[in-house]
PDB file of N, CA and C in Angstrom:
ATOM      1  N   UNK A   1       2.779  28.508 -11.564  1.00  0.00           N
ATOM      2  CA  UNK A   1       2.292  27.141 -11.642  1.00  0.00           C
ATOM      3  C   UNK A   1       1.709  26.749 -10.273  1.00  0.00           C
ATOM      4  N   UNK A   2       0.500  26.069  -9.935  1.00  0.00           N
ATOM      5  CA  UNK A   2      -0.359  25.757  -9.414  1.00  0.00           C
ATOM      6  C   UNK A   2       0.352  24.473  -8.566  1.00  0.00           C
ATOM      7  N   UNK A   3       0.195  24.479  -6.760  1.00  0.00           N
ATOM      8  CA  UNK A   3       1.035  23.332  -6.369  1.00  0.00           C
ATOM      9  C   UNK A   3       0.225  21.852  -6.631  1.00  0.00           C
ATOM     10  N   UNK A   4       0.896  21.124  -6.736  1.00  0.00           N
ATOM     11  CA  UNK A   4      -0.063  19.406  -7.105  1.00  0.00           C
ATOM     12  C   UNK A   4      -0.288  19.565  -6.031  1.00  0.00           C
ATOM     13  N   UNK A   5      -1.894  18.368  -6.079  1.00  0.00           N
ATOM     14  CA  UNK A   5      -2.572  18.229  -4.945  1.00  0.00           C
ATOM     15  C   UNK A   5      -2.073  16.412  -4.772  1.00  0.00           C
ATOM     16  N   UNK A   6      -2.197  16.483  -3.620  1.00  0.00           N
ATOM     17  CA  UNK A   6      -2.069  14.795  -2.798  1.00  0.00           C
ATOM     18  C   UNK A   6      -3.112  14.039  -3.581  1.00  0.00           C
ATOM     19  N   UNK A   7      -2.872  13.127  -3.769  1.00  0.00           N
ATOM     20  CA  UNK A   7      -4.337  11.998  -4.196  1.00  0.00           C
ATOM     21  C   UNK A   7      -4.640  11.662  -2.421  1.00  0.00           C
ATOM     22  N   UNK A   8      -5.795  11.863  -1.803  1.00  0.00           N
ATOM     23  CA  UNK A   8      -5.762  11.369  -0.445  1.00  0.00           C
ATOM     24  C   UNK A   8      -6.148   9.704  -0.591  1.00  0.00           C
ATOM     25  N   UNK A   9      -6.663   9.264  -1.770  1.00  0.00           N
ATOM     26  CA  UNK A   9      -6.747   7.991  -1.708  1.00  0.00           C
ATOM     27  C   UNK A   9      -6.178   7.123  -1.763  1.00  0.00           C
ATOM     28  N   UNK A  10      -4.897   7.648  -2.571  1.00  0.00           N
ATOM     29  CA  UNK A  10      -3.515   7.162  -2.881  1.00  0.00           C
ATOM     30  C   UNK A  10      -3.046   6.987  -0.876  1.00  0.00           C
ATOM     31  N   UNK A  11      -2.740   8.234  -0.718  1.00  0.00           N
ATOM     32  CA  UNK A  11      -2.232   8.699   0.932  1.00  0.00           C
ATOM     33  C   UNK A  11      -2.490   7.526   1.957  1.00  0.00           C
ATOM     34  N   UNK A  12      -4.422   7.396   1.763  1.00  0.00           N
ATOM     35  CA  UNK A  12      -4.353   6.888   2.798  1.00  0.00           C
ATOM     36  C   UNK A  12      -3.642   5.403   2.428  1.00  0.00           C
ATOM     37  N   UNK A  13      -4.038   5.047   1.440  1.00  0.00           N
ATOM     38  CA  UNK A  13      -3.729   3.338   1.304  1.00  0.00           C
ATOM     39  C   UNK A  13      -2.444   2.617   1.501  1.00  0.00           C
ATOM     40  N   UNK A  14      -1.326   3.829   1.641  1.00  0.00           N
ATOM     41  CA  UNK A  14       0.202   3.836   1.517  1.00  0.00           C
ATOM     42  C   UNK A  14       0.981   4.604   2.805  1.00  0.00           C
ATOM     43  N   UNK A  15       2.058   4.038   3.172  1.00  0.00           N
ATOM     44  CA  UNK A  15       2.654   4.499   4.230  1.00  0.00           C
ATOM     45  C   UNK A  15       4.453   4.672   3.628  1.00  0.00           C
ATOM     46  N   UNK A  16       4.603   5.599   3.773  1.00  0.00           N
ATOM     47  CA  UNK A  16       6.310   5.538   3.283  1.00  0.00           C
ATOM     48  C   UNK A  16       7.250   5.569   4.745  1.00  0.00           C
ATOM     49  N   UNK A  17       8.241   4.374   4.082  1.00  0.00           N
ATOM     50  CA  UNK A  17       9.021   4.061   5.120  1.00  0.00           C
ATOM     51  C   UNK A  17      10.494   4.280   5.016  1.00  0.00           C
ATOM     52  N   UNK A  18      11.385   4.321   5.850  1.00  0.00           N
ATOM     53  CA  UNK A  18      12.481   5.460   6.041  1.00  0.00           C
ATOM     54  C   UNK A  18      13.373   5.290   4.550  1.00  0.00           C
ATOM     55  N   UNK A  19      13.379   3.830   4.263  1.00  0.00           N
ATOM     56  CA  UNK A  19      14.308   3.828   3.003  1.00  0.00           C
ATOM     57  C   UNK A  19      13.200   4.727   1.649  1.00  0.00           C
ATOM     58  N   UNK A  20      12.178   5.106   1.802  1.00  0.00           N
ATOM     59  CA  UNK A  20      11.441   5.424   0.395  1.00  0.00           C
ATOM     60  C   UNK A  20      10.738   4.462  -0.103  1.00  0.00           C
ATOM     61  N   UNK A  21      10.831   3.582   0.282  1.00  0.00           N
ATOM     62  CA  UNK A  21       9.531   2.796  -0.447  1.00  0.00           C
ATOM     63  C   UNK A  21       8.019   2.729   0.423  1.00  0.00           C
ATOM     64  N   UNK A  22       7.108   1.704   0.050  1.00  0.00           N
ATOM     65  CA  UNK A  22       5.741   2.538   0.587  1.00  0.00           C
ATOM     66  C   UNK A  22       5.392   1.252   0.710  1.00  0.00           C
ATOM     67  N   UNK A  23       4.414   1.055   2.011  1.00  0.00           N
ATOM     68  CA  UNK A  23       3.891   0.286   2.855  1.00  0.00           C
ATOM     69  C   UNK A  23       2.512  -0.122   2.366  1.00  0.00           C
ATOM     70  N   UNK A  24       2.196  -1.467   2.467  1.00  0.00           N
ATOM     71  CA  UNK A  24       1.200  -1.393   2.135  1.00  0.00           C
ATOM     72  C   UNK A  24       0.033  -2.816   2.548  1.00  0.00           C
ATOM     73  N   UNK A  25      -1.288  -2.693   2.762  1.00  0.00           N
ATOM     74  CA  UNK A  25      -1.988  -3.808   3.071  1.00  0.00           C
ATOM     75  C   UNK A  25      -2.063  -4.845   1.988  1.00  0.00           C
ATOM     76  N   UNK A  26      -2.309  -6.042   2.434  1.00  0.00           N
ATOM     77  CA  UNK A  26      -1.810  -6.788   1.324  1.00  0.00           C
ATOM     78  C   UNK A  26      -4.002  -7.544   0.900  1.00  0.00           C
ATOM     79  N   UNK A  27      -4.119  -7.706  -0.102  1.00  0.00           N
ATOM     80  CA  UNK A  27      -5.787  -7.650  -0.008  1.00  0.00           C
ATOM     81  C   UNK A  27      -6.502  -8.795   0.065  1.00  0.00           C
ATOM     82  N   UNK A  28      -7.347  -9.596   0.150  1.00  0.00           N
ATOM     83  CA  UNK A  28      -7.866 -10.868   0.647  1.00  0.00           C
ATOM     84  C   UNK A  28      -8.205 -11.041   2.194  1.00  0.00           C
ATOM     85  N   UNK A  29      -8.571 -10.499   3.090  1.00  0.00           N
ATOM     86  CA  UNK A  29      -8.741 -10.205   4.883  1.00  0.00           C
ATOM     87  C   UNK A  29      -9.970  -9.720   5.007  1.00  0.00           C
ATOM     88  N   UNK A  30     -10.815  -9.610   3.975  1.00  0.00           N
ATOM     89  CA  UNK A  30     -11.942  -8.257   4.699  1.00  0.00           C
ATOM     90  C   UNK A  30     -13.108  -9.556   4.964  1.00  0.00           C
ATOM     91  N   UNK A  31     -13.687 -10.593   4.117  1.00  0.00           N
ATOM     92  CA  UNK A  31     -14.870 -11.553   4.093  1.00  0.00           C
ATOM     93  C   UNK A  31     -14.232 -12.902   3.410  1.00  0.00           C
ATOM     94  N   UNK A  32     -15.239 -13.971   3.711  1.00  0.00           N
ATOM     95  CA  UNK A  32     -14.842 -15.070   3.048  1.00  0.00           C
ATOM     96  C   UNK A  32     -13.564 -15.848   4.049  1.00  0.00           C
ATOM     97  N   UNK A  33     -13.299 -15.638   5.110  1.00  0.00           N
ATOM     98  CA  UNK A  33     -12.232 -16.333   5.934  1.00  0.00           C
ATOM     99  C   UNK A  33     -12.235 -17.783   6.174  1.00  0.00           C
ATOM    100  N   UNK A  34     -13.477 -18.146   6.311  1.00  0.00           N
ATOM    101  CA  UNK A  34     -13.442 -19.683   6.502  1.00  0.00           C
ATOM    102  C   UNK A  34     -12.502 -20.821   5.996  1.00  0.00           C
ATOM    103  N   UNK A  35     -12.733 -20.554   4.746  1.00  0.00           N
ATOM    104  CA  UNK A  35     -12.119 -21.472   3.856  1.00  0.00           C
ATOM    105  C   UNK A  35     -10.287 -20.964   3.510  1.00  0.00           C
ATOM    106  N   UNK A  36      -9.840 -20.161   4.421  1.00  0.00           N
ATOM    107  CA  UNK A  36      -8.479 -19.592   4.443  1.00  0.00           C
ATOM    108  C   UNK A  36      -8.073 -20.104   5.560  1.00  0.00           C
ATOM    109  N   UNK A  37      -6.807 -20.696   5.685  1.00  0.00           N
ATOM    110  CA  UNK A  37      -5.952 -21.525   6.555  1.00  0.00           C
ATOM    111  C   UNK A  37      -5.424 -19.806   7.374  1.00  0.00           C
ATOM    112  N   UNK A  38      -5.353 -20.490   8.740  1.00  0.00           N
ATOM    113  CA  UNK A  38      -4.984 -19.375   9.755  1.00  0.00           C
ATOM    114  C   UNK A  38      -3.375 -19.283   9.650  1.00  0.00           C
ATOM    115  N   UNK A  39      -2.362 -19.714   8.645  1.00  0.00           N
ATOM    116  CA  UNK A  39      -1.588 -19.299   8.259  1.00  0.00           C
ATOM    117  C   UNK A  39      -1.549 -18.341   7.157  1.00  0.00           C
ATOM    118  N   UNK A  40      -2.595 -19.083   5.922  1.00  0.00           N
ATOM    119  CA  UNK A  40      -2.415 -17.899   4.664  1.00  0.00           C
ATOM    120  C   UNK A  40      -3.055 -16.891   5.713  1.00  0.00           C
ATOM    121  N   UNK A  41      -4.317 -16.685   6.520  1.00  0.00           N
ATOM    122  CA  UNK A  41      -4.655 -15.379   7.599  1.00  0.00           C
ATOM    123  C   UNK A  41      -3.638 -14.331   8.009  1.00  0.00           C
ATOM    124  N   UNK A  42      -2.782 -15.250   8.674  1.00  0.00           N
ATOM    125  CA  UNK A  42      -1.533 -14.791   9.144  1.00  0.00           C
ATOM    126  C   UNK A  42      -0.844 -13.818   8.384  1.00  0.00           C
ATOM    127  N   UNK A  43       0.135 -14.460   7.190  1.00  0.00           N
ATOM    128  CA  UNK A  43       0.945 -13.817   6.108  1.00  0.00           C
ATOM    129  C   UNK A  43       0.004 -12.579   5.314  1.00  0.00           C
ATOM    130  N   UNK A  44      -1.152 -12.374   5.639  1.00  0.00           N
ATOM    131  CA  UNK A  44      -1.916 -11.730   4.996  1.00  0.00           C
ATOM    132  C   UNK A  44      -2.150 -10.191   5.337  1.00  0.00           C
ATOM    133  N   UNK A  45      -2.127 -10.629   7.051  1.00  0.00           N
ATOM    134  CA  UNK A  45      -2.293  -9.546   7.912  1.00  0.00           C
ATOM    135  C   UNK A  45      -1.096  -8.704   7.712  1.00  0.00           C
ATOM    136  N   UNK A  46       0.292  -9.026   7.613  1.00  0.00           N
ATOM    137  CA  UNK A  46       1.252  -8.667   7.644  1.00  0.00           C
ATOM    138  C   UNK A  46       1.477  -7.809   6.233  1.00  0.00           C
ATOM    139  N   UNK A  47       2.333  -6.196   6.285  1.00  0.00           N
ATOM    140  CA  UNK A  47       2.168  -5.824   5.107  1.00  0.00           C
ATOM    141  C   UNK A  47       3.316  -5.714   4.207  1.00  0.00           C
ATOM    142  N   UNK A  48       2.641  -5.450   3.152  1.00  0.00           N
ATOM    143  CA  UNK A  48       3.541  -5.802   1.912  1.00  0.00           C
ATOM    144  C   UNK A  48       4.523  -4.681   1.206  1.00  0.00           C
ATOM    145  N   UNK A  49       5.236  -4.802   0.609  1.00  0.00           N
ATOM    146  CA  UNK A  49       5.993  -3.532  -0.062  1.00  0.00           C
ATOM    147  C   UNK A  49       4.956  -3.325  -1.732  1.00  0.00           C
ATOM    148  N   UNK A  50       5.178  -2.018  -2.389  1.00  0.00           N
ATOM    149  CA  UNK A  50       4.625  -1.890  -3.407  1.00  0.00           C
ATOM    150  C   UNK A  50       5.881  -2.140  -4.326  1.00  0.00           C
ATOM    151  N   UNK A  51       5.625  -2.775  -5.395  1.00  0.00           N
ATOM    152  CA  UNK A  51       6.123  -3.069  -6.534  1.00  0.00           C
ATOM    153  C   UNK A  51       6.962  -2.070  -7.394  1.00  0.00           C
ATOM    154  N   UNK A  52       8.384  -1.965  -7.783  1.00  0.00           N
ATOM    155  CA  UNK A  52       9.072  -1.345  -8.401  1.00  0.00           C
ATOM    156  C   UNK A  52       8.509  -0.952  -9.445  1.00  0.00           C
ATOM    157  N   UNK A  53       7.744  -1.577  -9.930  1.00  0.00           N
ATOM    158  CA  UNK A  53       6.800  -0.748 -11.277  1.00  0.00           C
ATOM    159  C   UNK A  53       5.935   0.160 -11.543  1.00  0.00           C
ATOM    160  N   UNK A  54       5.050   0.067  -9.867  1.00  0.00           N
ATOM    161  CA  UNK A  54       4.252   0.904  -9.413  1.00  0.00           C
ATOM    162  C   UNK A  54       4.357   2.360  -8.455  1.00  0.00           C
ATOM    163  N   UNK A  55       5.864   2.077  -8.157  1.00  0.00           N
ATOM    164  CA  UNK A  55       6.645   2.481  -7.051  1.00  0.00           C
ATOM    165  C   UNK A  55       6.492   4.008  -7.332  1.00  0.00           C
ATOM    166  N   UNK A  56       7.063   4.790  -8.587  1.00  0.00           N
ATOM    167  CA  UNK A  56       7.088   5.910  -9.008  1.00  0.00           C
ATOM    168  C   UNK A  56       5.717   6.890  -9.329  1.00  0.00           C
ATOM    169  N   UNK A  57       4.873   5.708  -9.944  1.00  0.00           N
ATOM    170  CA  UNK A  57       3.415   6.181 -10.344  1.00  0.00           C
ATOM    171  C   UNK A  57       2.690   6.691  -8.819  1.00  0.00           C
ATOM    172  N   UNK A  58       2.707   5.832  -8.325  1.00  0.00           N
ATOM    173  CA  UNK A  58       1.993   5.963  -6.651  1.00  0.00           C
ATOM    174  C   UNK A  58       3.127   7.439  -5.623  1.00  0.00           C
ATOM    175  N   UNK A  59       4.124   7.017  -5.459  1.00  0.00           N
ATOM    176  CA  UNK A  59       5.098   8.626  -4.972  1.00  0.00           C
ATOM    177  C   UNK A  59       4.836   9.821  -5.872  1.00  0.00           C
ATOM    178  N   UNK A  60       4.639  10.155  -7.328  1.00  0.00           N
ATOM    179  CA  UNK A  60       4.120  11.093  -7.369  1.00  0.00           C
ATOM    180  C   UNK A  60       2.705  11.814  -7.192  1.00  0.00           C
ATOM    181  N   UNK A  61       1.662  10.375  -6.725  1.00  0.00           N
ATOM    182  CA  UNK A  61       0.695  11.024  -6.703  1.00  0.00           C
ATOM    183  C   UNK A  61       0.389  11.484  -5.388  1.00  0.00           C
ATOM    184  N   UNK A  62       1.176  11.032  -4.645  1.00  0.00           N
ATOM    185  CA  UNK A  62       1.218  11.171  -2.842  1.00  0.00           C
ATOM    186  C   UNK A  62       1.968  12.134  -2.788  1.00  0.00           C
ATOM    187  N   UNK A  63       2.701  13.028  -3.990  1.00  0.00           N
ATOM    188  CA  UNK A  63       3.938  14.014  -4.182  1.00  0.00           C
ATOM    189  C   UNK A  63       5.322  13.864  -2.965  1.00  0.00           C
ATOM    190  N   UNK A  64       5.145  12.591  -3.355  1.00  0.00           N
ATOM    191  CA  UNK A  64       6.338  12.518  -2.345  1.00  0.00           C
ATOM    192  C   UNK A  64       7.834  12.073  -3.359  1.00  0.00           C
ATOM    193  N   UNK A  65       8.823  12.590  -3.297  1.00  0.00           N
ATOM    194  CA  UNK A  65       9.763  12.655  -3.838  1.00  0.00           C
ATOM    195  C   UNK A  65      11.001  11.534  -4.175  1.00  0.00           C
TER     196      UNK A  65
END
């Protein structure tokens, strides 16, 4: 049997952190800032955890265990 390959797109977008769950940018930051309060800015920049639902789908495609 043939080893799975990494999704690198998955890879890059995700960071796994010591407990196992996976790091992640949170989306709304790239254009359009004006009309966003330099608090929602703030909380935005800062990153987010991925979702228990998504949690398993995304670790196997990064083949991480």
């Amino acid at each position: 049997m043939p080893k799975m390959k990494t999704n690198k797109s998955v890879a890059s977008r995700f960071k796994v952190t010591g407990t196992g769950k996976l790091k992640r940018k949170k989306p709304g930051l790239r254009h359009i800032l004006t009309k966003k309060s330099s608090k929602r800015k703030r909380h935005l920049s800062k990153p987010g955890l991925v979702s228990d639902g998504q949690l398993k789908m995304y670790k196997s495609e990064m083949g991480v265990k």
